[in-house]
C-alpha atoms as a PDB file:
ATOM      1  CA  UNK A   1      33.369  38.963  51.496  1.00  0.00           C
ATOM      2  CA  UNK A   2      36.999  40.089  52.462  1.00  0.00           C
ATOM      3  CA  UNK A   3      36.954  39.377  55.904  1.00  0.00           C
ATOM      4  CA  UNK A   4      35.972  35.608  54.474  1.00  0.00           C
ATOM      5  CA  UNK A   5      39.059  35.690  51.905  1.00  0.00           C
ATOM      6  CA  UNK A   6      40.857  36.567  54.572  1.00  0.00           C
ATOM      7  CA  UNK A   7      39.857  33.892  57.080  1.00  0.00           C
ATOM      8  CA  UNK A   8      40.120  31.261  54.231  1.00  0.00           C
ATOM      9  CA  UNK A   9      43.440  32.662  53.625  1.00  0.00           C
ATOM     10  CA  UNK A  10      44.149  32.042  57.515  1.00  0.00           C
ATOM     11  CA  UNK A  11      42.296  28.850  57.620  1.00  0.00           C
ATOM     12  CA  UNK A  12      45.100  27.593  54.174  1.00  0.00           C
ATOM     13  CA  UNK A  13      42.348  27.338  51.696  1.00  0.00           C
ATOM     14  CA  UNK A  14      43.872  28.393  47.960  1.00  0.00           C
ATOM     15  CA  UNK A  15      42.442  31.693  46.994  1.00  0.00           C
ATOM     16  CA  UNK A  16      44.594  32.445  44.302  1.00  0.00           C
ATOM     17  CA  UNK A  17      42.429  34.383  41.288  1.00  0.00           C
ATOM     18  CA  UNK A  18      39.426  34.790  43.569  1.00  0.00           C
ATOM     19  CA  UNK A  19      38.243  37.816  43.870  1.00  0.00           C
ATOM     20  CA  UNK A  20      35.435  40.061  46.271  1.00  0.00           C
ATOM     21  CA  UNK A  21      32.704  40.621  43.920  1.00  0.00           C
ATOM     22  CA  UNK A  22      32.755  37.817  41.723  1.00  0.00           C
ATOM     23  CA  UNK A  23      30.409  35.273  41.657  1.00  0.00           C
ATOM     24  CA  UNK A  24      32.961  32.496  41.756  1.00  0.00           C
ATOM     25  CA  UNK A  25      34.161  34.178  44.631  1.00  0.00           C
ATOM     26  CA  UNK A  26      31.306  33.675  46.376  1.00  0.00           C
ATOM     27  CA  UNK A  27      30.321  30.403  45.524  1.00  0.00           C
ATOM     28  CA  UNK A  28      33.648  29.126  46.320  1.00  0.00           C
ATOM     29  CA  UNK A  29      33.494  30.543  50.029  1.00  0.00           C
ATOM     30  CA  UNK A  30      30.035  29.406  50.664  1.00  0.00           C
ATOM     31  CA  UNK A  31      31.276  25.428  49.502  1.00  0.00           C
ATOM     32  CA  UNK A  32      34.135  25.464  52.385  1.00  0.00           C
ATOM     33  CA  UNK A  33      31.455  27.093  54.401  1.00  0.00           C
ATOM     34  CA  UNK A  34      33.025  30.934  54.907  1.00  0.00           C
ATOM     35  CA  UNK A  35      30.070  32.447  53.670  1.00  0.00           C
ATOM     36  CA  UNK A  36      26.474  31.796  54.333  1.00  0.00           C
ATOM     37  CA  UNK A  37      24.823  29.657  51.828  1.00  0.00           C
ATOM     38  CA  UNK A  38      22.241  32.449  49.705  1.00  0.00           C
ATOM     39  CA  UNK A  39      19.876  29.623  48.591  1.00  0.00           C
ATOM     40  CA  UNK A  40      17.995  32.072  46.879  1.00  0.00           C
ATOM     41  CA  UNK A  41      20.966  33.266  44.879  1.00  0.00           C
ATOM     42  CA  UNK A  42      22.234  29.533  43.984  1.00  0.00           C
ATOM     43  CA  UNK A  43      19.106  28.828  42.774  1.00  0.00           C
ATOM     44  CA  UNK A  44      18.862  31.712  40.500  1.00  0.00           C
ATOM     45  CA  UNK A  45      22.527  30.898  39.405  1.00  0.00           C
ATOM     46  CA  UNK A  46      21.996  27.302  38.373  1.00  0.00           C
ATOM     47  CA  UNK A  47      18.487  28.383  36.789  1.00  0.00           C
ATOM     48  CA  UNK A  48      20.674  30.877  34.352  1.00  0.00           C
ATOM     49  CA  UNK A  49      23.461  28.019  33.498  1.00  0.00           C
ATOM     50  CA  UNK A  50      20.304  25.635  32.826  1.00  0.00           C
ATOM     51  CA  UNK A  51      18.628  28.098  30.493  1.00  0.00           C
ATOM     52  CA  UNK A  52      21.918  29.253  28.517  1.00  0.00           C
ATOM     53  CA  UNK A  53      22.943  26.220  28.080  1.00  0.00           C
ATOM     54  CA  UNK A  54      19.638  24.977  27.310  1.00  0.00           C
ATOM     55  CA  UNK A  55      19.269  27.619  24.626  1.00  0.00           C
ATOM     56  CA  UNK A  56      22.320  26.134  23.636  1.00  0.00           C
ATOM     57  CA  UNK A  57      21.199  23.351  22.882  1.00  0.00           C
ATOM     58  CA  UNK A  58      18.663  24.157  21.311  1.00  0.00           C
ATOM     59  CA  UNK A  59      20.021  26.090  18.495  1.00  0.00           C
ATOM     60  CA  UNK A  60      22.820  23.553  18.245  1.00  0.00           C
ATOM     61  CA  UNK A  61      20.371  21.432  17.541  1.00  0.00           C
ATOM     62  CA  UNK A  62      18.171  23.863  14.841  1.00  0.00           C
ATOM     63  CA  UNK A  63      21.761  23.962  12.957  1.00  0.00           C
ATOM     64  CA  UNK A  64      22.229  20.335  12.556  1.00  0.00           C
ATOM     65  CA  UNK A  65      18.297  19.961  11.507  1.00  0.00           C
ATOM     66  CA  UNK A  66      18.896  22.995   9.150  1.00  0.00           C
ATOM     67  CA  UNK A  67      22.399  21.674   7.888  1.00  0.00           C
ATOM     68  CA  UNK A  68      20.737  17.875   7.008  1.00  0.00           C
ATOM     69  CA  UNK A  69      17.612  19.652   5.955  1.00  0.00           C
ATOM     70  CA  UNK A  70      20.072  21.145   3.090  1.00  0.00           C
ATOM     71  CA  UNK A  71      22.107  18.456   2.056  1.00  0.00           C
ATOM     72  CA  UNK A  72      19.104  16.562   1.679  1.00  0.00           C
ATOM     73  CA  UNK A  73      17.654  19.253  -0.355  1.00  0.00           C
ATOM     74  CA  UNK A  74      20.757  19.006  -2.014  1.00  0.00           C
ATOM     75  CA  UNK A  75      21.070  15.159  -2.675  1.00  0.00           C
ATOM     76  CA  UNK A  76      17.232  16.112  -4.155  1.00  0.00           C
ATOM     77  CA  UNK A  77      18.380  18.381  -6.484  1.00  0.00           C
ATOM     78  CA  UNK A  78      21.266  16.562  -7.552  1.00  0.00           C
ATOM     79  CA  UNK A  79      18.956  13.121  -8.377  1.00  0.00           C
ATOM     80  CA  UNK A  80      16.127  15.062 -10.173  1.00  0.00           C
ATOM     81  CA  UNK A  81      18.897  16.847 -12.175  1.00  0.00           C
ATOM     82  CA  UNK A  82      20.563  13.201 -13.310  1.00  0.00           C
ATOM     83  CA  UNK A  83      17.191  12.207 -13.775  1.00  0.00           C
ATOM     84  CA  UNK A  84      16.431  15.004 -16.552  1.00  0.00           C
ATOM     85  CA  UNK A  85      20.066  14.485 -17.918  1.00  0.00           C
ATOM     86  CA  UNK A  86      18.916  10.445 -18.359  1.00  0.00           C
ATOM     87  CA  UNK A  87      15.386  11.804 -19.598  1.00  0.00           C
ATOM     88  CA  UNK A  88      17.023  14.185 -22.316  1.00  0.00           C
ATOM     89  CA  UNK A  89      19.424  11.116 -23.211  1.00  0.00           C
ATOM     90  CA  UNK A  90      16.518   8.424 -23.570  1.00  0.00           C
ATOM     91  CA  UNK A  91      15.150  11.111 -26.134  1.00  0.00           C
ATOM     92  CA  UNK A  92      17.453  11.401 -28.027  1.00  0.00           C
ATOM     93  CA  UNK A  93      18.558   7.720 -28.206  1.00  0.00           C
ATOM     94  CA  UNK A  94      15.038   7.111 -29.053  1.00  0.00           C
ATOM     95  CA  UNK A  95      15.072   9.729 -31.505  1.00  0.00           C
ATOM     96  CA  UNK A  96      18.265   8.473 -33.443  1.00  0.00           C
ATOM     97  CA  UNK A  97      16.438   4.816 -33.486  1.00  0.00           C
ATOM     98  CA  UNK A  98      13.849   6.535 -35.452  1.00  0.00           C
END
């Protein structure tokens, strides 16, 4: 990997902040073609992003289920409280027409 930093250095290709070892690195020199392509290896790499990012996703998505699933619990609550506060009321209107 640093004799192909060093011929992308020769050939003018920016490798500022690369470094050998790092998977960036790597992936960067096999796009401009200094380093054969691993197809193995890129296939592994975009497997990983696919499943962190699908896991992700997925628990982005449990929060917002779990986040309505409580406001509507809490919209519930609310309306079956007002509805014993108008109960209570009714009685004792009804009770003072007596």
């Amino acid at each position: 990997m640093q004799q192909a930093l060093l011929a992308a250095r020769q050939a003018g290709i920016d490798v500022a902040g690369l470094k050998v070892g790092d998977a960036e690195t790597e992936l960067t020199l096999e796009r401009v073609g200094l380093l054969p392509i691993d197809a193995k290896a890129v296939e592994d790499k975009v497997s990983d992003w696919y499943l962190r990012n699908g896991i992700a996703a997925r628990d982005r998505v449990r929060k917002e289920a779990s986040e309505t699933t409580d406001a509507a619990l809490e919209a519930a609550e609310a309306a079956l409280q007002a509805a014993a506060a108008a109960l209570r009321l009714a009685k004792q209107l009804g009770g003072e027409a007596a």
